[in-house]
N, C-alpha and C. Protein backbone atom coordinates (compact mmCIF):
# COMPACT_ATOMS: atom_id res chain seq x y z
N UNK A 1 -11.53 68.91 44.21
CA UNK A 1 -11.86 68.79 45.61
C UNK A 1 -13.31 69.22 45.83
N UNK A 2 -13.60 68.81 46.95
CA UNK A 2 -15.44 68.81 47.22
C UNK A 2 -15.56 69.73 47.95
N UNK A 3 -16.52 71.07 47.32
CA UNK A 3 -16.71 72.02 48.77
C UNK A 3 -17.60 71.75 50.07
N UNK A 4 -16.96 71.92 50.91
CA UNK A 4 -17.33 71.92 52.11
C UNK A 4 -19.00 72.52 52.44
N UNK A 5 -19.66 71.61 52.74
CA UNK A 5 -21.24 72.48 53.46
C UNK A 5 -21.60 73.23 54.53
N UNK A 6 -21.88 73.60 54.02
CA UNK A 6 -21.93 74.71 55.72
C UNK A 6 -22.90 75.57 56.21
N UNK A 7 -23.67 74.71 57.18
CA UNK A 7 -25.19 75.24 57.82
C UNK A 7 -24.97 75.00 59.23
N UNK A 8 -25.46 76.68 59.70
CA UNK A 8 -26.07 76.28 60.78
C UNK A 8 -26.60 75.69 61.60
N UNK A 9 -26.30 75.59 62.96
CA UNK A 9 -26.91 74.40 63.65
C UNK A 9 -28.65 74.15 63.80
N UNK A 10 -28.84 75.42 63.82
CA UNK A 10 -30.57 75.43 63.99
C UNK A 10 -31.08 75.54 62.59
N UNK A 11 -30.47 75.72 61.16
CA UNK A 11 -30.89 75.32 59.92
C UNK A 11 -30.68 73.59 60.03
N UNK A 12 -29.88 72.91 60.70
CA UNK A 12 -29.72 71.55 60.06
C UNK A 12 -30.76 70.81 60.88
N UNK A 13 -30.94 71.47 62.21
CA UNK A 13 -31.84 70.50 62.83
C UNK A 13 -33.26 70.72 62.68
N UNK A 14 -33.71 72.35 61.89
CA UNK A 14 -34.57 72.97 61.71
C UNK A 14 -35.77 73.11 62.71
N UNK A 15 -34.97 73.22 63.61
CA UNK A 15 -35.66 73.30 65.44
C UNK A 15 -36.81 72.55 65.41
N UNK A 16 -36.35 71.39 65.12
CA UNK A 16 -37.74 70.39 65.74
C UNK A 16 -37.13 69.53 66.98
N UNK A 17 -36.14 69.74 66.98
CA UNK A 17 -35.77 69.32 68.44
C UNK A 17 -36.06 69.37 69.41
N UNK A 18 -36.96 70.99 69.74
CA UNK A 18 -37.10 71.79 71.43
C UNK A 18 -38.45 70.67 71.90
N UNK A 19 -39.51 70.54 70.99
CA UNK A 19 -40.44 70.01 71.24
C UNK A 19 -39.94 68.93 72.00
N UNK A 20 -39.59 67.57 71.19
CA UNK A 20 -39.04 66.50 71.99
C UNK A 20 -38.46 67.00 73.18
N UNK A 21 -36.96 67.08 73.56
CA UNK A 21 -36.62 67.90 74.39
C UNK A 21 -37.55 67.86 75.14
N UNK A 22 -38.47 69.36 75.69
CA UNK A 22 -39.84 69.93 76.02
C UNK A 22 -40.68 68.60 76.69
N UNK A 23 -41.64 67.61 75.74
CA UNK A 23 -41.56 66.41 76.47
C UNK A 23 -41.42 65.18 76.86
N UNK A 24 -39.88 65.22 76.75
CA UNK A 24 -39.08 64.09 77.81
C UNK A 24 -38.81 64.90 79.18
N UNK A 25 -38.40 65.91 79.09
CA UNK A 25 -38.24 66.54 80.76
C UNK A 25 -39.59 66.78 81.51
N UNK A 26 -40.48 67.09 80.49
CA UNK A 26 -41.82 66.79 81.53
C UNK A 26 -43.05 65.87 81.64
N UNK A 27 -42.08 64.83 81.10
CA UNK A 27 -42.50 63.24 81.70
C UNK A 27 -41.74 62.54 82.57
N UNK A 28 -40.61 62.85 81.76
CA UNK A 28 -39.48 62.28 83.36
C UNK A 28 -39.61 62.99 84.66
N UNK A 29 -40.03 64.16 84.58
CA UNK A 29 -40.21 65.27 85.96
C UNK A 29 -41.39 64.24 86.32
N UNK A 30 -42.50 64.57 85.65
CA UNK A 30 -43.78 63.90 86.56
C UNK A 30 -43.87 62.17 87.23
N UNK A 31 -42.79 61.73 86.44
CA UNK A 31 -42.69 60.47 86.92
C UNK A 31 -42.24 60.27 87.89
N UNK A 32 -41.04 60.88 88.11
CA UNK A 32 -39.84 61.27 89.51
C UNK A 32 -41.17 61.54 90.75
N UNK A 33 -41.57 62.52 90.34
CA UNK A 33 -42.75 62.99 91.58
C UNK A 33 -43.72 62.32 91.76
N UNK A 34 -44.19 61.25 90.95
CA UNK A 34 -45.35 60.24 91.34
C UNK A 34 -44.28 59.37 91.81
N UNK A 35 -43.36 58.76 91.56
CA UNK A 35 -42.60 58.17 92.33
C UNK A 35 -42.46 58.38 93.89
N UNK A 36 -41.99 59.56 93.57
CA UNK A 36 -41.16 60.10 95.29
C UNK A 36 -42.42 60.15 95.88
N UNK A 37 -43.98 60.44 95.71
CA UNK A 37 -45.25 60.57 96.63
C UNK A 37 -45.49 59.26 96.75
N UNK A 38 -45.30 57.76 95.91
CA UNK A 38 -45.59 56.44 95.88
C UNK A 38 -44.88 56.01 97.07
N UNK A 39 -43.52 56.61 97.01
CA UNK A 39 -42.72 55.97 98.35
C UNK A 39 -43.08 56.81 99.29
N UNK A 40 -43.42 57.68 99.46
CA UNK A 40 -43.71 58.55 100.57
C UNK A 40 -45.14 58.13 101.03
N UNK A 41 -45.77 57.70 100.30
CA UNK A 41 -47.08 56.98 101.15
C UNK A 41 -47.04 54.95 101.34
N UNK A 42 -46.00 54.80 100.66
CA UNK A 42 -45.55 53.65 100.99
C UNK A 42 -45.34 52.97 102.45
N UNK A 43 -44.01 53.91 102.58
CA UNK A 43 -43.26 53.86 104.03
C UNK A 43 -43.89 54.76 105.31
């Protein structure tokens, strides 16, 4: 039988995740808000 591996979640992803993460929320944030001021000087 095959032993089982077994790592941690922040060994397997080896925290390069937060970055990404980090910025997609503050591009999607700034977009939302050039948005919402686009319609707000729109209308």
């Amino acid at each position: 039988m095959r032993e089982r591996i077994v790592t941690s979640p922040t060994a397997a992803r080896a925290g390069s995740q937060e970055r990404v993460v980090r910025y997609t929320l503050a591009i999607s944030l700034s977009l939302v808000v050039i948005s919402f001021v686009l319609s707000y000087l729109v209308s």
